[in-house]
C-alpha atoms as a PDB file:
ATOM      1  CA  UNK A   1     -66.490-215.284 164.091  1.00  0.00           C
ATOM      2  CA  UNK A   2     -66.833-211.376 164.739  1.00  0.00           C
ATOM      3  CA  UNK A   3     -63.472-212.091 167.273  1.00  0.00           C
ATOM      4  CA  UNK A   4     -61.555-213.523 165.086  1.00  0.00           C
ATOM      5  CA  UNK A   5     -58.828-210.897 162.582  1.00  0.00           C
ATOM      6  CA  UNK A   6     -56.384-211.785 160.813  1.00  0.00           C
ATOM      7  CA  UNK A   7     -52.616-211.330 162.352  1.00  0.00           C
ATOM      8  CA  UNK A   8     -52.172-208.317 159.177  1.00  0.00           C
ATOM      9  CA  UNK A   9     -55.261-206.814 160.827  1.00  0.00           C
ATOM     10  CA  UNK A  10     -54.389-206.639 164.491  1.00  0.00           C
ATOM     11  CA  UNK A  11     -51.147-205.581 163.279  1.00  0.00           C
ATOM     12  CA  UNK A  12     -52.366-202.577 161.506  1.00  0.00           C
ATOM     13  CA  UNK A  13     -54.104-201.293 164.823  1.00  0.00           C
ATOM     14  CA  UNK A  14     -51.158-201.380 166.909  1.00  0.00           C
ATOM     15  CA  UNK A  15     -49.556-199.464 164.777  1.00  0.00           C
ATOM     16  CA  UNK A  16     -52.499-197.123 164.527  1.00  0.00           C
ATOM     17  CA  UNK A  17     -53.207-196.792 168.373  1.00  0.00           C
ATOM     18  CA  UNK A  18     -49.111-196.225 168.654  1.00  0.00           C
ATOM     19  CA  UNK A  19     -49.588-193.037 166.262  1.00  0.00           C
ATOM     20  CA  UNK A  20     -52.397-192.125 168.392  1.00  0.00           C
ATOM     21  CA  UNK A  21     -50.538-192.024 171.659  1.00  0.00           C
ATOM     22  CA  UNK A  22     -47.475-190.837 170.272  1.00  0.00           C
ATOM     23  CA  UNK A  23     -49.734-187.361 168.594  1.00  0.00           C
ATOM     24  CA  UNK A  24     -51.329-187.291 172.322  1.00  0.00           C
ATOM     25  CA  UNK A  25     -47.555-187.026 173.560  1.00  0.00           C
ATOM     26  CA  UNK A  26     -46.424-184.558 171.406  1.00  0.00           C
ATOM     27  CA  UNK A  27     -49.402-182.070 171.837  1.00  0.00           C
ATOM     28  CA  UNK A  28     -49.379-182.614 175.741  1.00  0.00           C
ATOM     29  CA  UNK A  29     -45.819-181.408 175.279  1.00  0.00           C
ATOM     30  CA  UNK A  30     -46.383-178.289 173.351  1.00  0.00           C
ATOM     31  CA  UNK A  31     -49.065-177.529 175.843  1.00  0.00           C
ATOM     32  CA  UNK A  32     -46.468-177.418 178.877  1.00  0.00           C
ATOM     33  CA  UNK A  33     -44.312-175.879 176.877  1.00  0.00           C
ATOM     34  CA  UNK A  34     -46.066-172.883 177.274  1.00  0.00           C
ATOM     35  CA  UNK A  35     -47.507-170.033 174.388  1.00  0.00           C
ATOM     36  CA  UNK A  36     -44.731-168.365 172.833  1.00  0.00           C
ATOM     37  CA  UNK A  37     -44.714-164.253 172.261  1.00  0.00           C
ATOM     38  CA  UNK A  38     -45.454-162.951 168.707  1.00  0.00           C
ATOM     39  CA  UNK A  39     -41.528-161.515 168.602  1.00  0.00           C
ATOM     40  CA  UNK A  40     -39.954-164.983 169.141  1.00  0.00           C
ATOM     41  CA  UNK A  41     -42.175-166.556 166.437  1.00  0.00           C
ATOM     42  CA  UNK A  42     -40.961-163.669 163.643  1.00  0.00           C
ATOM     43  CA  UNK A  43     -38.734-164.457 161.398  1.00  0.00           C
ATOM     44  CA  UNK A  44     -36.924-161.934 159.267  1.00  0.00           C
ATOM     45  CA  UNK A  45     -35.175-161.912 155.870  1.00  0.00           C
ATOM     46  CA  UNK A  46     -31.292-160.263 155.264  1.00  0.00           C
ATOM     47  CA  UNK A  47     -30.112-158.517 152.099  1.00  0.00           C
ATOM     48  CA  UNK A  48     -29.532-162.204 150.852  1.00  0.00           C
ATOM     49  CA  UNK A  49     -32.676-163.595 150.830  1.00  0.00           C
ATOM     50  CA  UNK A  50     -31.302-165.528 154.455  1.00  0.00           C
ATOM     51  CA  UNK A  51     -33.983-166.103 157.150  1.00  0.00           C
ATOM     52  CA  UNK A  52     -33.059-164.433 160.829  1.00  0.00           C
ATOM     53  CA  UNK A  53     -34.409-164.277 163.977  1.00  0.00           C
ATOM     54  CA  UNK A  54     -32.359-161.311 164.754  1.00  0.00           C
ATOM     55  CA  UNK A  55     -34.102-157.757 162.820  1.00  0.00           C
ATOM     56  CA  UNK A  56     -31.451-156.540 159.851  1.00  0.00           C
ATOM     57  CA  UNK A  57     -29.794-153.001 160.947  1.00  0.00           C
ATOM     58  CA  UNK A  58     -30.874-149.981 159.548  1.00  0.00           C
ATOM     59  CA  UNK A  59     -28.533-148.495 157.499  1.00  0.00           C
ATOM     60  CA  UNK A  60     -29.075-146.013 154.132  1.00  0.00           C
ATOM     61  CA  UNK A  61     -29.972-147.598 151.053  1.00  0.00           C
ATOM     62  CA  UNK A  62     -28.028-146.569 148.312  1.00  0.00           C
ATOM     63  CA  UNK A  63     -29.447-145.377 145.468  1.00  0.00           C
ATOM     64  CA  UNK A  64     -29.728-147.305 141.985  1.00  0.00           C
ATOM     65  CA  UNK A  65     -29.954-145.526 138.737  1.00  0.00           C
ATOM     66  CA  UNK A  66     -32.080-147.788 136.589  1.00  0.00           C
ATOM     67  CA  UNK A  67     -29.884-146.585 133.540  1.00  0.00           C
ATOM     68  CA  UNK A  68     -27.034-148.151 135.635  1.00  0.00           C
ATOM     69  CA  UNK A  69     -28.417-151.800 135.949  1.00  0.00           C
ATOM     70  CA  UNK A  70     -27.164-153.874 133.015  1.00  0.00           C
ATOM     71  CA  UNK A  71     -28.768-157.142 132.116  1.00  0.00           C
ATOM     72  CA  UNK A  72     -27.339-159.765 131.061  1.00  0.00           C
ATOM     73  CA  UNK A  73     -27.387-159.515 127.550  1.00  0.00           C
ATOM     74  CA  UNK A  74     -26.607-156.490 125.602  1.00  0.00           C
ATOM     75  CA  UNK A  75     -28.942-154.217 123.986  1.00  0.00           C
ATOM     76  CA  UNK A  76     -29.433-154.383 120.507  1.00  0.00           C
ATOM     77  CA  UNK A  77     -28.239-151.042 119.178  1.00  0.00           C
ATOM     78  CA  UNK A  78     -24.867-151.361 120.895  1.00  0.00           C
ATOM     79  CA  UNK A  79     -24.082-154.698 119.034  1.00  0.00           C
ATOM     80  CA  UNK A  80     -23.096-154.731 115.254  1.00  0.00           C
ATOM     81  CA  UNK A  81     -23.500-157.885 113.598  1.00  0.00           C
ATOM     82  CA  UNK A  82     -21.416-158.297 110.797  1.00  0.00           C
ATOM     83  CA  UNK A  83     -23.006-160.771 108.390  1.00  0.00           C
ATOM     84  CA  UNK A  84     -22.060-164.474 107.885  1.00  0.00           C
ATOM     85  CA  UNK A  85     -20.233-165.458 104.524  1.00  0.00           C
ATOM     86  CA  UNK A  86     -21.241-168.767 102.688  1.00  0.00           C
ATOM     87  CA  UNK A  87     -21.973-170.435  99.307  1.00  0.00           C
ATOM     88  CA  UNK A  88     -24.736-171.508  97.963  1.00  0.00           C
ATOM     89  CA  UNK A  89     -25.079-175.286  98.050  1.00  0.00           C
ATOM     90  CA  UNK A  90     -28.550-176.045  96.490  1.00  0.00           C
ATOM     91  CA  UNK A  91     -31.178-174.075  95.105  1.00  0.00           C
ATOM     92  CA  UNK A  92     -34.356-174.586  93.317  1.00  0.00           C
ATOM     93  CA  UNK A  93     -36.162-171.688  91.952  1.00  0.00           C
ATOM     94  CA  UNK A  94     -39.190-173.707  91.262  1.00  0.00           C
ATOM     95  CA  UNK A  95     -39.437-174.553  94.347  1.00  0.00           C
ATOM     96  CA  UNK A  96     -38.440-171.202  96.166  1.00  0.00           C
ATOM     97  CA  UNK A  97     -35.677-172.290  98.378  1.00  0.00           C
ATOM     98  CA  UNK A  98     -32.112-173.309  98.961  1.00  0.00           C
ATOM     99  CA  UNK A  99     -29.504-174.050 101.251  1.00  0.00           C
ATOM    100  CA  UNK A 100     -26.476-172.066 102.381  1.00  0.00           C
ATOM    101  CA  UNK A 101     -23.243-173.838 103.484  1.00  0.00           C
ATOM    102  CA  UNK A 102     -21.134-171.343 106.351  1.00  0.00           C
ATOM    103  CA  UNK A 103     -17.603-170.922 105.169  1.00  0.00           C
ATOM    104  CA  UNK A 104     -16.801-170.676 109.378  1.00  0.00           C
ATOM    105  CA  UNK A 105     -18.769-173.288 110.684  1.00  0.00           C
ATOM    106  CA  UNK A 106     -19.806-175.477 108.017  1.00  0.00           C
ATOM    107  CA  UNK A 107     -23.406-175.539 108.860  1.00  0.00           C
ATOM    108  CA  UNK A 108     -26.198-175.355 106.095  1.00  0.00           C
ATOM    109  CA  UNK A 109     -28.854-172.832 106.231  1.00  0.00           C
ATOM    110  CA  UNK A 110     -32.069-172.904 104.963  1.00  0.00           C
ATOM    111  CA  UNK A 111     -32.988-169.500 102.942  1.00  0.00           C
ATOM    112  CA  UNK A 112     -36.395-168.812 100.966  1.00  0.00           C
ATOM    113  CA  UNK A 113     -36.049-167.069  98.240  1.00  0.00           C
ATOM    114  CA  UNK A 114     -38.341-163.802  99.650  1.00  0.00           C
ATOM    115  CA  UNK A 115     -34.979-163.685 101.833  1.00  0.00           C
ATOM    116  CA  UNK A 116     -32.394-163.560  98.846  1.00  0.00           C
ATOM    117  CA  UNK A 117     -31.315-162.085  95.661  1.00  0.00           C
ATOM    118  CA  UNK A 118     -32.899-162.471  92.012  1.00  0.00           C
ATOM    119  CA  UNK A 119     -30.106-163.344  90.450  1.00  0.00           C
ATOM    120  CA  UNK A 120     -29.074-165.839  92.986  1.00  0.00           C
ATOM    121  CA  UNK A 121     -27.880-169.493  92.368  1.00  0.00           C
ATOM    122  CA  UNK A 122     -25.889-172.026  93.253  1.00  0.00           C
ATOM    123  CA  UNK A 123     -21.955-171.647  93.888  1.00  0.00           C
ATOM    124  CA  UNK A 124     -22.598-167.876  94.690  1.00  0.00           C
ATOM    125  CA  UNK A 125     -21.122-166.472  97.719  1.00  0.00           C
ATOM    126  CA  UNK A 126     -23.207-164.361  99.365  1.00  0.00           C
ATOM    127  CA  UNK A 127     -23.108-162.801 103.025  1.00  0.00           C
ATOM    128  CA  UNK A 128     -26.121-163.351 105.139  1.00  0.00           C
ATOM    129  CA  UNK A 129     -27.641-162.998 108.661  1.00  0.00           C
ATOM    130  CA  UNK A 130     -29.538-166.000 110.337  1.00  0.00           C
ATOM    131  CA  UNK A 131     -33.016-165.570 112.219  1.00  0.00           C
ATOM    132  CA  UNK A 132     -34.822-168.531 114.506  1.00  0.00           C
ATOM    133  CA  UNK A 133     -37.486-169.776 112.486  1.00  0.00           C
ATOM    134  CA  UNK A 134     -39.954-172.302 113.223  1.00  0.00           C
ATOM    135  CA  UNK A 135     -37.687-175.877 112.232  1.00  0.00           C
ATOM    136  CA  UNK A 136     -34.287-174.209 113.052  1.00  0.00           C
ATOM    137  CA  UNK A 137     -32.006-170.981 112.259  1.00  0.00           C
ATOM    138  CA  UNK A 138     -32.702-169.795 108.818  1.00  0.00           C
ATOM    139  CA  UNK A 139     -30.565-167.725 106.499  1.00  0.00           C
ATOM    140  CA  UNK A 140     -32.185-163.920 105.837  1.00  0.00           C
ATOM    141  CA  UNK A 141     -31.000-161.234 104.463  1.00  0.00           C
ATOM    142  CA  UNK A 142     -29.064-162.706 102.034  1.00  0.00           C
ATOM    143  CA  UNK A 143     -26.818-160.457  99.681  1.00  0.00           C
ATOM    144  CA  UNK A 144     -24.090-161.697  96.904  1.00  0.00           C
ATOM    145  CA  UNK A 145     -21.017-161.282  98.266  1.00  0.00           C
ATOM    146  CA  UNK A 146     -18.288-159.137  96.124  1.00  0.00           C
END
């Protein structure tokens, strides 16, 4: 019984003695290929990011002004952002929060009312500015409109 394997078996050692010979091959070829010199196997990298076999030319860098690289969004002093207008929609003092509808978009606002007014309630227009919070944009610095 030690001779006898399964068709699946005899199979899987072909295919493992064909990986064998074909690895041999393909080492016996590098081999006779013959060593290559440290400057063929270099590789260099253009102004692109690109990789070269040929060296990049030396030419002068030009010089960057790190006041004159502008990212992509603009500092904060140099935009002015004028406050959103809206009404009050709901608010509930016992609570200690509201909601205001933009008269642009539409969208309701959640506001606190640390963030607004005393003598805010509901119907009021107010201006306001929004800030992320931690469910969504909420309104802040909330002031009645006149």
């Amino acid at each position: 019984m030690a001779g006898s394997q399964s068709f699946q078996k005899r199979e899987n050692e072909k295919k493992k003695q064909a990986k064998r010979l074909e690895k041999q091959k393909r080492k016996e070829e590098r081999q006779s290929g013959g060593t290559a010199s440290h400057d063929e196997m270099i590789a260099y990298v253009d102004e692109n990011g690109n990789i070269t076999d040929t060296p990049p030319e030396m030419r002068a860098r030009e010089e960057v002004k790190l006041e004159d690289i502008v990212i992509a969004t603009p500092k904060k002093e140099d935009v002015e952002e004028e406050p959103l207008r809206g009404r009050v929609e709901y608010f509930n003092a016992d609570k200690g929060y509201g909601f205001i509808k933009d008269a642009t978009s539409g969208e309701k606002y959640f506001f606190h009312i640390t963030a607004a007014p005393a003598d805010i309630a509901e119907g009021r227009i107010v201006t306001f500015e929004l800030e992320r919070g931690t469910r969504g944009m909420n309104a802040v610095r909330i002031a009645l409109a006149q």
